[in-house]
Protein backbone atom coordinates (compact mmCIF):
# COMPACT_ATOMS: atom_id res chain seq x y z
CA UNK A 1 -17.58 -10.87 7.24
CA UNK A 2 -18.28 -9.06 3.90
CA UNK A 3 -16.17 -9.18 1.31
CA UNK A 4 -14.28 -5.91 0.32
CA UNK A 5 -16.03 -4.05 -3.10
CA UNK A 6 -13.65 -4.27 -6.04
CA UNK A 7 -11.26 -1.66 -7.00
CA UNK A 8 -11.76 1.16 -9.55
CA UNK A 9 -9.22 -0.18 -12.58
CA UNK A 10 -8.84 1.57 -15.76
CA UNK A 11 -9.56 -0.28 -19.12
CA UNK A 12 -10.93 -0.33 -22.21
CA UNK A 13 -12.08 -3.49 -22.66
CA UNK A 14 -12.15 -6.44 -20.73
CA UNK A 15 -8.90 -7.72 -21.54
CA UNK A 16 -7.25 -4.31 -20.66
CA UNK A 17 -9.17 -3.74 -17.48
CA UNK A 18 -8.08 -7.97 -16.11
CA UNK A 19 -4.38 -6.87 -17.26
CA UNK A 20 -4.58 -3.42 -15.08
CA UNK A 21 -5.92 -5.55 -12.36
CA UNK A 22 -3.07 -7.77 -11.76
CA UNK A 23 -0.68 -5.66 -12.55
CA UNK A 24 -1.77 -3.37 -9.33
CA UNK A 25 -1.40 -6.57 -7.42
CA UNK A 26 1.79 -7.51 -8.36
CA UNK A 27 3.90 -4.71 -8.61
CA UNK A 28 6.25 -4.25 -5.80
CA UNK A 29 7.88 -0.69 -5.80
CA UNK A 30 11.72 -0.89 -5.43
CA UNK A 31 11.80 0.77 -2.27
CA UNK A 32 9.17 -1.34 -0.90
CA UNK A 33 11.62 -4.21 -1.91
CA UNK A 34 15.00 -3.16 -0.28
CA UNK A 35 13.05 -2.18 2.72
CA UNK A 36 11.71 -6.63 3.01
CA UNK A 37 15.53 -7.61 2.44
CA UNK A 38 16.99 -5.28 4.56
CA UNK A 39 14.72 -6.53 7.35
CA UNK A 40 15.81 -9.97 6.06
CA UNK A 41 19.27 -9.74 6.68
CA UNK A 42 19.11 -7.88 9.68
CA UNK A 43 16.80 -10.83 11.48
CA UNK A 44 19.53 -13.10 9.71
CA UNK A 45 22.39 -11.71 11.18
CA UNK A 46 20.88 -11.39 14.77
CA UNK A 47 20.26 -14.97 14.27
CA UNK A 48 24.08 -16.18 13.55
CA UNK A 49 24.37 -13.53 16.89
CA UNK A 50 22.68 -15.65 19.30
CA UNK A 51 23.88 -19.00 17.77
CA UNK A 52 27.19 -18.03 18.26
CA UNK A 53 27.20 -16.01 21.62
C-alpha cells in the first residue's frame, strides 16, 4: 500500500508550516465534539438499560 502524499499547509518558514501542520490534526470542531459525547452517553445509558432489565 502507498502511503498518502502530504497535505498542502500554509507557512512561511519551516517552523510556521510544522505548527500549521499539527494544528490541522488536532483541532476538533465543537460540533464534531458534542456529536462523540452525545453518542457516548447514549451507548452508556442503553448499557445501564440492559443491565438492569
Amino acid at each position: 500500500m502507498k502511503p498518502r502524499p502530504a497535505p498542502n499547509v500554509p507557512g512561511k518558514n519551516e517552523f510556521e508550516h510544522f505548527d500549521n501542520a499539527v494544528r490541522q490534526i488536532l483541532t476538533v470542531s465543537k460540533d464534531d465534539l458534542l456529536k462523540k459525547e452525545s453518542r457516548e452517553k447514549r451507548k452508556k445509558e442503553r448499557k445501564k438499560e440492559q443491565k438492569r432489565g
